[in-house]
C-alpha atoms as a PDB file:
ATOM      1  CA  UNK A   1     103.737  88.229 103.219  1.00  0.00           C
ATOM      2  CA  UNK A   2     100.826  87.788 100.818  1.00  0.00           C
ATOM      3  CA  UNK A   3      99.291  84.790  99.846  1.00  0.00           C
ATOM      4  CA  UNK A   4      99.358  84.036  95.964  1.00  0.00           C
ATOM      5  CA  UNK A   5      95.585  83.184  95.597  1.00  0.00           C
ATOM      6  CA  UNK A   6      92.932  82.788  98.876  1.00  0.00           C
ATOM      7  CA  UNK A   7      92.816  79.245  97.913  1.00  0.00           C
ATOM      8  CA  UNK A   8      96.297  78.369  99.764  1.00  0.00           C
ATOM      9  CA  UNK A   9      94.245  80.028 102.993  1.00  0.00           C
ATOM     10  CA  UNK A  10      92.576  77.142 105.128  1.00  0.00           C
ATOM     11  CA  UNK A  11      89.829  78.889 107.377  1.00  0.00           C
ATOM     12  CA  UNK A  12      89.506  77.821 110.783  1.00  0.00           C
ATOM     13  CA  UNK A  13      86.483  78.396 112.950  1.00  0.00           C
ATOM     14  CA  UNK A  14      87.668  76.894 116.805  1.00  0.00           C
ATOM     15  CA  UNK A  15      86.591  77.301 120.596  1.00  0.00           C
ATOM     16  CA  UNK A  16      89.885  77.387 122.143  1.00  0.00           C
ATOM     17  CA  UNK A  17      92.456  80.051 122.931  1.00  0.00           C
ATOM     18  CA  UNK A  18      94.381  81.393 120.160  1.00  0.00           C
ATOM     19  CA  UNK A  19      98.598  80.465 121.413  1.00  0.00           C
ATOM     20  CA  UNK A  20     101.317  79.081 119.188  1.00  0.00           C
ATOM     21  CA  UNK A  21     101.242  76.207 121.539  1.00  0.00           C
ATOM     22  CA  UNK A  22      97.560  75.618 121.085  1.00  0.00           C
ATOM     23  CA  UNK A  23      98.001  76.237 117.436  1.00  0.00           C
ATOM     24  CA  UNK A  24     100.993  74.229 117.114  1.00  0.00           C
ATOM     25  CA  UNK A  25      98.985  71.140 118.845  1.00  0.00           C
ATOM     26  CA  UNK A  26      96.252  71.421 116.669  1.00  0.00           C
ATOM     27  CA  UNK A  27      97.416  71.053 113.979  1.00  0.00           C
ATOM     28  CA  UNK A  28     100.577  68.831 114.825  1.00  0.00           C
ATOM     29  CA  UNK A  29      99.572  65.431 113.576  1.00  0.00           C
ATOM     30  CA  UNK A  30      97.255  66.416 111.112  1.00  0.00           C
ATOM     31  CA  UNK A  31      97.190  65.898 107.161  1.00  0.00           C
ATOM     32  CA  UNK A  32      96.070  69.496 105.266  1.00  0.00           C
ATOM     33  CA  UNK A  33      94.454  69.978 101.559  1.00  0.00           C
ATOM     34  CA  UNK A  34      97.009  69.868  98.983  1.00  0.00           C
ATOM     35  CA  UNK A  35      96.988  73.047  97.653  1.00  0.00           C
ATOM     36  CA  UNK A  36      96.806  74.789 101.435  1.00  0.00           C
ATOM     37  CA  UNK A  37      99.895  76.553 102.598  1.00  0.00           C
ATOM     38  CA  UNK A  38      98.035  78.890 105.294  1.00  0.00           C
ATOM     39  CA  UNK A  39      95.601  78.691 107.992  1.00  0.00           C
ATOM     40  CA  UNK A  40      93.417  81.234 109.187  1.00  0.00           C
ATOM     41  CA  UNK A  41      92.337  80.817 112.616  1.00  0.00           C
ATOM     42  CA  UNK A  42      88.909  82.431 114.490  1.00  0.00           C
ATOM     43  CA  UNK A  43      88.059  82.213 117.715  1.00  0.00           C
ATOM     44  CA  UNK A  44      85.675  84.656 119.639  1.00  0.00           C
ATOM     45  CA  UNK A  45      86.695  87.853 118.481  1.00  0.00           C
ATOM     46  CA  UNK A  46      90.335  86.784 117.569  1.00  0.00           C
ATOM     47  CA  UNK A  47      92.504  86.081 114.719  1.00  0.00           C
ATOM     48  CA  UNK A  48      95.515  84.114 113.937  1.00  0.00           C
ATOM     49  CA  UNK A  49      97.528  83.210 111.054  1.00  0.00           C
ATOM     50  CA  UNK A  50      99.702  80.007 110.610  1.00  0.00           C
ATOM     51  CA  UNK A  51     101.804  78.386 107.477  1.00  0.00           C
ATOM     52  CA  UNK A  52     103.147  74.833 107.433  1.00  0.00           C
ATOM     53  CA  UNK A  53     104.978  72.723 105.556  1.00  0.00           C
ATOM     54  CA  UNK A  54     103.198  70.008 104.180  1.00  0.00           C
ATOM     55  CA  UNK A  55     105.089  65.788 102.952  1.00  0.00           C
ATOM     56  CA  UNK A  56     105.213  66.502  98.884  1.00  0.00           C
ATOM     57  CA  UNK A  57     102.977  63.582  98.207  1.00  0.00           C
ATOM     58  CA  UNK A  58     100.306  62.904  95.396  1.00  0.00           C
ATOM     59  CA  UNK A  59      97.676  62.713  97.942  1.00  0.00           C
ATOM     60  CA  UNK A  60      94.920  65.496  97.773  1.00  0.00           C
ATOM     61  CA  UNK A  61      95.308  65.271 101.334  1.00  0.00           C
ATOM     62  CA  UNK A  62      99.532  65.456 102.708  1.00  0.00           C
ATOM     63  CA  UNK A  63     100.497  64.876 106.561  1.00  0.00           C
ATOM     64  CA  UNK A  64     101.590  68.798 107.968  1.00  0.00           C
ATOM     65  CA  UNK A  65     105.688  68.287 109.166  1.00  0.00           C
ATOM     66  CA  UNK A  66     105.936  71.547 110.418  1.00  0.00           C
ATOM     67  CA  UNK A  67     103.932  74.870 111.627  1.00  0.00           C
ATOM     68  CA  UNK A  68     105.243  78.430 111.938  1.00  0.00           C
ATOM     69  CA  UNK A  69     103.077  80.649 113.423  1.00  0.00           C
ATOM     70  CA  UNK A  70     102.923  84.010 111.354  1.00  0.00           C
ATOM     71  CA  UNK A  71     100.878  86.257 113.429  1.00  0.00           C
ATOM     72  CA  UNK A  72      99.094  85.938 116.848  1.00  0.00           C
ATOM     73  CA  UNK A  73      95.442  87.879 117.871  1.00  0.00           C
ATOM     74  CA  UNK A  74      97.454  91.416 119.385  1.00  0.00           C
ATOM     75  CA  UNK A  75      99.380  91.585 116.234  1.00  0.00           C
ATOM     76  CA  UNK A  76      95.996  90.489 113.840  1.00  0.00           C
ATOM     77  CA  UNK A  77      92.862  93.011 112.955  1.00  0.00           C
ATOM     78  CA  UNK A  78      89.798  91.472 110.701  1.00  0.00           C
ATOM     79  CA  UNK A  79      87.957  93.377 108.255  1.00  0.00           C
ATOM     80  CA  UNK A  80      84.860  92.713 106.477  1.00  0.00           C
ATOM     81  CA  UNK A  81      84.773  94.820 103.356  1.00  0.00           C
ATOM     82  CA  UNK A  82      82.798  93.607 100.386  1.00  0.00           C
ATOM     83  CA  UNK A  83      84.217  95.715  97.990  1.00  0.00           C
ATOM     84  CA  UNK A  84      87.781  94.605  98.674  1.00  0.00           C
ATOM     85  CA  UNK A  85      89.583  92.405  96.185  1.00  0.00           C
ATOM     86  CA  UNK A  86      91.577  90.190  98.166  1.00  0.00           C
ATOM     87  CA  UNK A  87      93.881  89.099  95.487  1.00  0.00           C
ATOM     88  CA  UNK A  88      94.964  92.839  95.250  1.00  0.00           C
ATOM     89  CA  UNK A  89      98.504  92.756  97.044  1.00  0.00           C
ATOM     90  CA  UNK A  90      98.250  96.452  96.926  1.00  0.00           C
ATOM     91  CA  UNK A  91      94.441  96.530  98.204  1.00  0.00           C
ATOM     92  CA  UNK A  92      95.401  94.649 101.295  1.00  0.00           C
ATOM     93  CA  UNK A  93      98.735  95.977 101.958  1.00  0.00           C
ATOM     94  CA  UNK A  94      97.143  99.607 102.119  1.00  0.00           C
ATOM     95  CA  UNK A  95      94.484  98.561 104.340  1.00  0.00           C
ATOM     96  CA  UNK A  96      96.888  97.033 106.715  1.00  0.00           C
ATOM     97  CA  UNK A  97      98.527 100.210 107.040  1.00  0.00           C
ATOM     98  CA  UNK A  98      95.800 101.864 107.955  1.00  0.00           C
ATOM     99  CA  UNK A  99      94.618  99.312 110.335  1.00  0.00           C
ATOM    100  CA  UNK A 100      98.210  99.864 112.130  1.00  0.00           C
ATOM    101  CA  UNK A 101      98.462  96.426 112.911  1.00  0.00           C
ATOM    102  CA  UNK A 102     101.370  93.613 111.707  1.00  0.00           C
ATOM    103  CA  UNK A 103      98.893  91.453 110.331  1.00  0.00           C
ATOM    104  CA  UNK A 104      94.935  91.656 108.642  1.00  0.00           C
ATOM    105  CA  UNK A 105      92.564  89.081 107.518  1.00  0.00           C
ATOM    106  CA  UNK A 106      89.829  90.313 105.647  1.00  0.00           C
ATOM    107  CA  UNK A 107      86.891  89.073 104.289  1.00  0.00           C
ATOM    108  CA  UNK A 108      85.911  90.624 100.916  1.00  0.00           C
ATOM    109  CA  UNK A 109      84.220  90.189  97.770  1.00  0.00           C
ATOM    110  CA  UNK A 110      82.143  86.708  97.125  1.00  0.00           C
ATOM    111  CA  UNK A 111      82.874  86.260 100.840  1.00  0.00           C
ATOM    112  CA  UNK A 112      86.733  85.107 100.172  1.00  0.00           C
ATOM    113  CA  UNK A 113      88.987  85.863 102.935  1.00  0.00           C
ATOM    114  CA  UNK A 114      93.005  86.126 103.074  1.00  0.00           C
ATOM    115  CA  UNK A 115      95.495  88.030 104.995  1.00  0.00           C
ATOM    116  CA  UNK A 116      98.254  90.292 104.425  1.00  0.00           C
ATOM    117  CA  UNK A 117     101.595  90.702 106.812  1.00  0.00           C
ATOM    118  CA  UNK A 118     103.864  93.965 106.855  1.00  0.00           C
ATOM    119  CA  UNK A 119     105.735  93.853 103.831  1.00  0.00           C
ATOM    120  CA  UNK A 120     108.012  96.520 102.213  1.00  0.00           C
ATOM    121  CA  UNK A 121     106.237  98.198  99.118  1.00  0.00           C
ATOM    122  CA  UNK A 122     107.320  99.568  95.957  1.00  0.00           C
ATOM    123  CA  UNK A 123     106.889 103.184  96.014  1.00  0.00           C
ATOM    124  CA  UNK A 124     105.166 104.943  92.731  1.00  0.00           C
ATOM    125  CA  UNK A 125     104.231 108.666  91.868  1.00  0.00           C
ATOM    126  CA  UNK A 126     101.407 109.635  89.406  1.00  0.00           C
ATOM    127  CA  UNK A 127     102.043 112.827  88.098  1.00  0.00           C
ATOM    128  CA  UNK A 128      98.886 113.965  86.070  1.00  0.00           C
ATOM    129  CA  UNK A 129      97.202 116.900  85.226  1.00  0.00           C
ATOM    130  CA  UNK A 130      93.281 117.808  85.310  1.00  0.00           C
ATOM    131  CA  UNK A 131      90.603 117.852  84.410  1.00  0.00           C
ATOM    132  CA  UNK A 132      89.023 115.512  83.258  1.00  0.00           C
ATOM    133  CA  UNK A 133      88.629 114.851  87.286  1.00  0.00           C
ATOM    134  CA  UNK A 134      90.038 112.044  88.391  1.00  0.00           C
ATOM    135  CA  UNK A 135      92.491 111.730  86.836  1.00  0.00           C
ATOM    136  CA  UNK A 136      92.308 109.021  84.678  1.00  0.00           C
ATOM    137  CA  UNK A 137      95.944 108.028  85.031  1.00  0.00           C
ATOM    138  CA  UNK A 138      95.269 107.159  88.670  1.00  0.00           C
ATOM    139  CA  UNK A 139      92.541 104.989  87.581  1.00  0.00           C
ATOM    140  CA  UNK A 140      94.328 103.091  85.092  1.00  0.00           C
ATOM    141  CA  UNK A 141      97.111 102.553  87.904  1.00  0.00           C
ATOM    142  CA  UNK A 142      93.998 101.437  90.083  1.00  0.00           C
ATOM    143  CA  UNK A 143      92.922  99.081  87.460  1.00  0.00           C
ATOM    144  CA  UNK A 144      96.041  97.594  86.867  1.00  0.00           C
ATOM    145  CA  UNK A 145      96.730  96.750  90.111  1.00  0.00           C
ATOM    146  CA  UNK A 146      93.449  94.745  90.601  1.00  0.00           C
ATOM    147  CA  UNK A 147      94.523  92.711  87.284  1.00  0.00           C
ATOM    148  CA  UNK A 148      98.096  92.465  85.421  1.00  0.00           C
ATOM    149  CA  UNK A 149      99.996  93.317  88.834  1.00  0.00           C
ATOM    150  CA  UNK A 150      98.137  92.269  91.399  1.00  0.00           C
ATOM    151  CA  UNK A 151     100.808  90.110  93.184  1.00  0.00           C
ATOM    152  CA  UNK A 152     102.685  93.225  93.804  1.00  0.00           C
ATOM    153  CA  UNK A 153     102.569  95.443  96.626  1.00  0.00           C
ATOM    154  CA  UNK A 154     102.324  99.250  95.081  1.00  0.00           C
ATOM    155  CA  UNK A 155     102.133 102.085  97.254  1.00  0.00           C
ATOM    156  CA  UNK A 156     101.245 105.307  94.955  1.00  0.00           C
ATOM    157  CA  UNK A 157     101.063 108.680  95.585  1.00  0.00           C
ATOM    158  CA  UNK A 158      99.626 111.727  93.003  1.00  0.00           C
ATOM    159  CA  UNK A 159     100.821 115.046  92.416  1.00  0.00           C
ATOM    160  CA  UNK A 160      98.035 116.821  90.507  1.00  0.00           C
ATOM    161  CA  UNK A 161      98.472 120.080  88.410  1.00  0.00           C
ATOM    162  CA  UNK A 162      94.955 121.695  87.592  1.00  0.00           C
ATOM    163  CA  UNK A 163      94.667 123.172  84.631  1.00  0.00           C
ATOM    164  CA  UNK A 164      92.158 126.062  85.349  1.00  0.00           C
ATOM    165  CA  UNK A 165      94.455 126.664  88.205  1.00  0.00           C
ATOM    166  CA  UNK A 166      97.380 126.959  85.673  1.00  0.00           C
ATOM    167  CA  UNK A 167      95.229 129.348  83.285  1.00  0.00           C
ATOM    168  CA  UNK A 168      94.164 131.698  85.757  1.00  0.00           C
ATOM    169  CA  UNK A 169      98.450 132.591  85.824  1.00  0.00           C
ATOM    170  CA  UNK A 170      98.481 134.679  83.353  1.00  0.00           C
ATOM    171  CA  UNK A 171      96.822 138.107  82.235  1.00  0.00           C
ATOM    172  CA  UNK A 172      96.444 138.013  78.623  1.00  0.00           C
ATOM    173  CA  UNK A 173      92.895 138.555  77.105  1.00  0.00           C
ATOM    174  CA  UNK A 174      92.613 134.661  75.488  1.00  0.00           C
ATOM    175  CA  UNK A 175      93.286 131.230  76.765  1.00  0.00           C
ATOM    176  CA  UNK A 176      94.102 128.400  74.651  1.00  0.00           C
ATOM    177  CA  UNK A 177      93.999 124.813  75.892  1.00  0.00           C
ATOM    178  CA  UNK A 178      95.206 121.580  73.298  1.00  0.00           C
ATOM    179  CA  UNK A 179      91.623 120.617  73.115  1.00  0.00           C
ATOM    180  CA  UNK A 180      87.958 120.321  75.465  1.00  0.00           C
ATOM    181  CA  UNK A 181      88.069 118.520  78.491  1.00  0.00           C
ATOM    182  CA  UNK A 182      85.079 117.941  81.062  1.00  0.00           C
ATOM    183  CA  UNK A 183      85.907 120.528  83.709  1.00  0.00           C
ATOM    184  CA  UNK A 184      88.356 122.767  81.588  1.00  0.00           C
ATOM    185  CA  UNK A 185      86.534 126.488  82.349  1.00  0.00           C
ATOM    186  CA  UNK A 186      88.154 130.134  82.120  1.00  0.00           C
ATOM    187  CA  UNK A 187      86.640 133.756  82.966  1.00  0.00           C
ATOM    188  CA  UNK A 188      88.790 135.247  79.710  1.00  0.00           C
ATOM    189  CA  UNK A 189      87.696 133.671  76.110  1.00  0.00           C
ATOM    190  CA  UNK A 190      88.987 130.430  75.604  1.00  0.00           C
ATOM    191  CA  UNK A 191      89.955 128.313  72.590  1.00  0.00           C
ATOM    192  CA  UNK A 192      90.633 124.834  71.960  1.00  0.00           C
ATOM    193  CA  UNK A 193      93.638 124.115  69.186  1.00  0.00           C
ATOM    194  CA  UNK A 194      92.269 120.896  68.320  1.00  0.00           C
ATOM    195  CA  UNK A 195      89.537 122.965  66.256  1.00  0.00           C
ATOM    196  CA  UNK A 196      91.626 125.272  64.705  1.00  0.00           C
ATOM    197  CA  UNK A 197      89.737 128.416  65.199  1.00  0.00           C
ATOM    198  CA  UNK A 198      90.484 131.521  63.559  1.00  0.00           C
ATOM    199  CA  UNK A 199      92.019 133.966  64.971  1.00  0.00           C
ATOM    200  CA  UNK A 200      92.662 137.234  63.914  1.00  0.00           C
ATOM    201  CA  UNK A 201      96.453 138.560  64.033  1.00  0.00           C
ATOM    202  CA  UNK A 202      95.482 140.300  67.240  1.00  0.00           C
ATOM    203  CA  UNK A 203      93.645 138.019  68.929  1.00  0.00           C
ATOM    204  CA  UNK A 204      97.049 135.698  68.101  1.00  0.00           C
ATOM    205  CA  UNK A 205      99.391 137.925  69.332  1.00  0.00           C
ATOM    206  CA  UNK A 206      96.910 138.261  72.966  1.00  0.00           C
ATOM    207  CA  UNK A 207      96.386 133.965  72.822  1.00  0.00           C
ATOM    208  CA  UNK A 208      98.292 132.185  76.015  1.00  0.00           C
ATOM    209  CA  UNK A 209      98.459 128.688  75.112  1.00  0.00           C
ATOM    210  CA  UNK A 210      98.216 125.897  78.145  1.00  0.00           C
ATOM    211  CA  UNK A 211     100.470 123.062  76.318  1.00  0.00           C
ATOM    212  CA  UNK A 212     103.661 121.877  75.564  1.00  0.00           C
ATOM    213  CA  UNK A 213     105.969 121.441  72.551  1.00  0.00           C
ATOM    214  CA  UNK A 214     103.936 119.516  70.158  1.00  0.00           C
ATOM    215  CA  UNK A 215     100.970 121.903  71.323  1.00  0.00           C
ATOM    216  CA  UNK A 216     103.242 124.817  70.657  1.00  0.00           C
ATOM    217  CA  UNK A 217     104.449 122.887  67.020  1.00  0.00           C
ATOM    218  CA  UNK A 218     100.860 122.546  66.026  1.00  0.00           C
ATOM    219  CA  UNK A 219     100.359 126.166  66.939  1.00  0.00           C
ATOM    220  CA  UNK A 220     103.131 127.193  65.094  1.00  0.00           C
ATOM    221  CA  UNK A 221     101.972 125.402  61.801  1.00  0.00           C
ATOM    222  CA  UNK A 222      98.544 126.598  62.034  1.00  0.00           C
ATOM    223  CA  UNK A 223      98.854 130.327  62.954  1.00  0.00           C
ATOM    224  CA  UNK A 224     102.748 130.908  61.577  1.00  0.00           C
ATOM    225  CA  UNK A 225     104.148 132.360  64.653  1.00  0.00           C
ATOM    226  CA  UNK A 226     105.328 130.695  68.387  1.00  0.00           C
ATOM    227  CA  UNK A 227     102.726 131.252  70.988  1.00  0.00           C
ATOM    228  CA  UNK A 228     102.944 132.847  74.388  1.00  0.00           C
ATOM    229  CA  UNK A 229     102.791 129.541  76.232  1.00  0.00           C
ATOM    230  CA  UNK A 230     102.390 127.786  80.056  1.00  0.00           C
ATOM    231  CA  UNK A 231     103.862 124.445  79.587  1.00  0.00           C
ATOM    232  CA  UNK A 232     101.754 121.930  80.967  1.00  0.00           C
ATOM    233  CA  UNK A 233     103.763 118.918  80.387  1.00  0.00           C
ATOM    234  CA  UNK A 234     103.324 116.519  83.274  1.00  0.00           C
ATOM    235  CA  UNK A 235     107.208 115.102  82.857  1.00  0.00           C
ATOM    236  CA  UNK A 236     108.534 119.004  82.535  1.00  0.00           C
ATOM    237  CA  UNK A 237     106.094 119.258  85.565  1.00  0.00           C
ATOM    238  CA  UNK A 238     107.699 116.678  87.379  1.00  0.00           C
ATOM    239  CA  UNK A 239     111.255 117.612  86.639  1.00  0.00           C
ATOM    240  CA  UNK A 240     110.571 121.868  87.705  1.00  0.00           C
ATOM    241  CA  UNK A 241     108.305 121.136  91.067  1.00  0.00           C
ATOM    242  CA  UNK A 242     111.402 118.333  92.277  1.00  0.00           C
ATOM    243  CA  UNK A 243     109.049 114.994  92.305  1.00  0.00           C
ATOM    244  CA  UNK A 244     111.762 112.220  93.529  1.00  0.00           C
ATOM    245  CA  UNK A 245     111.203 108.827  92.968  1.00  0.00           C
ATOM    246  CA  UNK A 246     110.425 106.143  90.458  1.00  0.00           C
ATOM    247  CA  UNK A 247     107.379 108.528  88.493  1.00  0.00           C
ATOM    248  CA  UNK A 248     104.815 107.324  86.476  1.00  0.00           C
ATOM    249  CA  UNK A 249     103.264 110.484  83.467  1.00  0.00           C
ATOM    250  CA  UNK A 250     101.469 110.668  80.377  1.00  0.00           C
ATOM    251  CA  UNK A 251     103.389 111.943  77.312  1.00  0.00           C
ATOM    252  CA  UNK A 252     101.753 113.199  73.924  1.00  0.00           C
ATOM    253  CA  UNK A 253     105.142 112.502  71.729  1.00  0.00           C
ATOM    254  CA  UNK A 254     105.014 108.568  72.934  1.00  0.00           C
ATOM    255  CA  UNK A 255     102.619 107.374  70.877  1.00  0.00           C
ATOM    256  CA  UNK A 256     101.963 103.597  71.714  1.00  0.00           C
ATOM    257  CA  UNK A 257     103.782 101.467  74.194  1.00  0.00           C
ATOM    258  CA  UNK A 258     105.769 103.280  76.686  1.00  0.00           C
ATOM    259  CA  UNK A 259     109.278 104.893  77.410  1.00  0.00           C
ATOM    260  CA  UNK A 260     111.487 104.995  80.643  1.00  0.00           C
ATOM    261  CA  UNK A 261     113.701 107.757  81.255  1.00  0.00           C
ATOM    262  CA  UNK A 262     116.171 107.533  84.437  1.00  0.00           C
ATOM    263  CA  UNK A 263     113.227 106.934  86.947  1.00  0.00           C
ATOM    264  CA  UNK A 264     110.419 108.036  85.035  1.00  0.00           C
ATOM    265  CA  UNK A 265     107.804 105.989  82.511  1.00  0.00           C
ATOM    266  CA  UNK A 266     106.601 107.545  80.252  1.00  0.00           C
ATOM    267  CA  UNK A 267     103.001 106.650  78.236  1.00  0.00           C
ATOM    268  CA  UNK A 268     100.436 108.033  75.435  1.00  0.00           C
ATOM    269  CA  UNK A 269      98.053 110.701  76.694  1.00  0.00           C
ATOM    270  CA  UNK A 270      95.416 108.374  75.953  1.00  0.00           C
ATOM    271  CA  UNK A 271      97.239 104.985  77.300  1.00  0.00           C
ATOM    272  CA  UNK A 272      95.576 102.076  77.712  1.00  0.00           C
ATOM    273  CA  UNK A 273      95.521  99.546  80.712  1.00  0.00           C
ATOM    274  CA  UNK A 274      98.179  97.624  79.370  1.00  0.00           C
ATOM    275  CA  UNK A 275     100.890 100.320  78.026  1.00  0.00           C
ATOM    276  CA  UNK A 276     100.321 101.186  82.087  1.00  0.00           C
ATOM    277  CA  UNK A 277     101.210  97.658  83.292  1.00  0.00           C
ATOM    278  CA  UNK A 278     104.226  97.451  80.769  1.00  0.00           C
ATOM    279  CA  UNK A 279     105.916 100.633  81.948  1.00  0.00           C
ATOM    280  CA  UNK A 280     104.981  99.388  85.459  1.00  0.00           C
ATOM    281  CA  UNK A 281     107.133  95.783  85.107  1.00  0.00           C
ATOM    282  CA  UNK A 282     110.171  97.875  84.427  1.00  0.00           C
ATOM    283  CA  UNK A 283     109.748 100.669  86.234  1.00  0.00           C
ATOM    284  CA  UNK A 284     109.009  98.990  89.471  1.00  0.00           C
ATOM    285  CA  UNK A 285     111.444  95.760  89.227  1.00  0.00           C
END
């Protein structure tokens, strides 16, 4: 359970014991703020977390008909963490996992506070390769979840392939990466195809190219011949090393918007935040 916005969260500072029936009685009786549909309670070192149900009137303030308690203090941890968006279902859910508890209220950025309850989460994999380090997949994911779909409750893991790692498979003289990357290094002379270099027909014939099909197309049209090639395409990547799972890679053949194959998305190499949240919505539903 998540609360839509921190404004349906009441905060309530109190001096007596935190019980459902003490919690129950205080508020029994009572009229609450229109637009609350929680109640945070603190008392000593404790936390407690209530919903009610509140007479649909026009009143800013509406009589409370009912109280469930949703989590006592031995089921509640608080966090103070500036940093923390609490409108970020995902945010809060992972940091109730690692608190271990059922429930946490947290106090985050501009001082706002809300809670999160156990709740089941949807399960994504980033499959990515680097560098650039991070990966900027994973941030976009990040970002995404902090803005367009942060109501939902994403639980991501990455599987990383690094591309220096990758180069340093093979024993040929030259390495040939699609084009410069921060990071990208190799101990054996190194091209980029982006810049077309030229290459003599032996230096060609001794070339490994880290790439994939359109990599190896371009090749192909530039030099005249098919390159001795690593593929490095994150969805072949997927598919060979057994990733399960609804996936989530980066594609150089999709070239705006975003494609779903089975149970993996698919988006441009250089997607933006919003191609990401598209393929999300479907992928995830």
């Amino acid at each position: 359970m998540f609360p839509s916005h921190c404004k349906e969260v009441s905060v309530k500072f109190v001096k007596f014991e935190l019980s459902k029936e003490s919690i129950v009685g205080y508020l029994s009786g009572k009229k609450g703020y229109i637009r609350t549909k929680y109640y945070v309670f603190h008392s000593g070192d404790d936390w407690a977390v209530a919903s009610v149900e509140k007479k649909d009137t026009s009143e800013v303030l509406q009589p409370i008909l009912s109280v469930r308690i949703l989590a006592l203090p031995d089921e509640t941890s608080f966090v103070e963490d500036p940093s923390l968006d609490v409108l970020s279902a995902s945010s809060m859910g992972r940091l109730r996992e690692r608190c271990g508890s059922k429930c946490v209220v947290v106090r985050g950025r501009a001082e706002h506070i809300s809670f999160f309850i156990d709740e089941h989460p949807r399960e994504l994999t980033i499959v990515d390769v680097v560098p650039p380090s991070p990966s900027k997949l994973v941030g976009l994911v990040e970002s995404v979840l902090e803005s367009d779909l942060q109501d939902w409750y994403v639980k991501y893991r990455t599987v990383v392939f690094d591309l220096n790692e990758i180069a340093r498979g093979h024993n040929s003289d030259l390495t040939m990466f699609p084009c410069r990357a921060s990071g990208l290094h190799s101990d054996r002379r190194c091209y980029y195809l982006d810049e077309t270099p030229e290459l003599s027909e032996d230096d060609i014939a001794k070339v490994t190219l880290i790439g994939c099909s359109l990599s190896a197309r371009i090749f192909k049209a530039v030099y005249g011949t098919e390159p001795r090639m690593i593929n490095m395409c994150p969805f072949d990547l997927a598919s060979e090393n057994g990733v399960k799972g609804r996936v989530l890679v980066k594609c150089c053949k999709i070239k705006e918007g975003f494609e779903v194959k089975g149970r993996i998305a698919l988006v441009p190499w250089g997607a933006r935040a919003s191609e990401v949240a598209d393929a999300l919505r479907v992928l995830l539903v």
